[in-house]
Protein backbone atom coordinates (compact mmCIF):
# COMPACT_ATOMS: atom_id res chain seq x y z
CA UNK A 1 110.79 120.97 30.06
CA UNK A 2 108.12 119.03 28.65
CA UNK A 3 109.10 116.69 25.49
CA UNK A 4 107.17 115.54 22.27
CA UNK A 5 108.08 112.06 20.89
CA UNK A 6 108.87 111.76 17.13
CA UNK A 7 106.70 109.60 15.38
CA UNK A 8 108.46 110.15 12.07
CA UNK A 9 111.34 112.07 10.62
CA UNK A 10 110.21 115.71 11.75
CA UNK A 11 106.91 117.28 13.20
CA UNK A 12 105.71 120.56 12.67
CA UNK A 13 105.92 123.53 14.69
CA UNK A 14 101.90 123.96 14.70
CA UNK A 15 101.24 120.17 15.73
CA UNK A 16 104.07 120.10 18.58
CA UNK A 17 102.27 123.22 20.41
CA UNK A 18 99.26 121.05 20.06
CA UNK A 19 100.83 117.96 20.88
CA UNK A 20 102.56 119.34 24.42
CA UNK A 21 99.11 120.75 25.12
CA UNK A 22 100.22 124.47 25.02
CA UNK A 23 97.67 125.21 22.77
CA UNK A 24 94.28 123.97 22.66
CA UNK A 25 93.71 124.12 18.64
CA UNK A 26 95.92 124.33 15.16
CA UNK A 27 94.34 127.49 14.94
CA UNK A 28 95.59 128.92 18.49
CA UNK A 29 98.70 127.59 17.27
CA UNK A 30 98.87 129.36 13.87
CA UNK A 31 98.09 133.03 15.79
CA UNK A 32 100.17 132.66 18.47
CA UNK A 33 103.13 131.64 15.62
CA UNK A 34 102.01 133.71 13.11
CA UNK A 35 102.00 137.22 16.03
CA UNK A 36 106.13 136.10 16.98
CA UNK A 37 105.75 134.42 20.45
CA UNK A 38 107.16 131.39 19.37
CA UNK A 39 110.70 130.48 19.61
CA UNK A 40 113.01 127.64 17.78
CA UNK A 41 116.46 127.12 19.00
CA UNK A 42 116.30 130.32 20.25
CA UNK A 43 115.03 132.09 17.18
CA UNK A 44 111.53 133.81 16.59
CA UNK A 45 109.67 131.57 14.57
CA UNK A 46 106.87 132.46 12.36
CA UNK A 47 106.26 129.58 9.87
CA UNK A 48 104.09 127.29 11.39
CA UNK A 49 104.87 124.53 9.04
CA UNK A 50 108.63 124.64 10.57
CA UNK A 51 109.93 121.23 10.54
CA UNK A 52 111.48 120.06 13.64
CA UNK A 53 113.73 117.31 14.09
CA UNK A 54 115.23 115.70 17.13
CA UNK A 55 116.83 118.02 19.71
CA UNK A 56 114.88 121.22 18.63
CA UNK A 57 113.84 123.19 21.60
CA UNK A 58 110.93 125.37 21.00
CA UNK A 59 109.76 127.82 23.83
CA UNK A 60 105.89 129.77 24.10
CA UNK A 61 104.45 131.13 27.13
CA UNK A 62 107.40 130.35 29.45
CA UNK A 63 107.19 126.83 28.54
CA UNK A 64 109.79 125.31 26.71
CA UNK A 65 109.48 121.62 24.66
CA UNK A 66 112.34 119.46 23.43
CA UNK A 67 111.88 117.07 19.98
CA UNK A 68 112.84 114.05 21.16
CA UNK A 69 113.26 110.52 18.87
């Protein structure tokens, strides 16, 4: 399980993919959130402005990334 540091209070769904390198652009991130294959906390997640705090667990493409502080 890869993890993605918190900079400040929350980060948002779109820039975490980016961020843990699971997609190579925001907009590879906005289809592949926008089309349902992304998960938060077990839930299909199709905002890509989600905000996620520490200990959200967000899963694409077999991968799965924890929001760490």
């Amino acid at each position: 399980m890869k993890t993605v540091k918190l900079r400040d209070e929350y980060i948002k769904l779109g820039q975490a993919l980016k961020a843990a390198g699971l997609v190579s652009s925001g907009l590879d991130a906005k289809f592949v959130i926008q089309d349902g294959l992304v998960k938060v906390n077990g839930e299909v997640e199709t905002q890509r402005g989600k905000k996620l705090y520490d200990g959200a667990v967000v899963e694409f493409d077999g991968e799965q990334i924890k929001i760490v502080k």
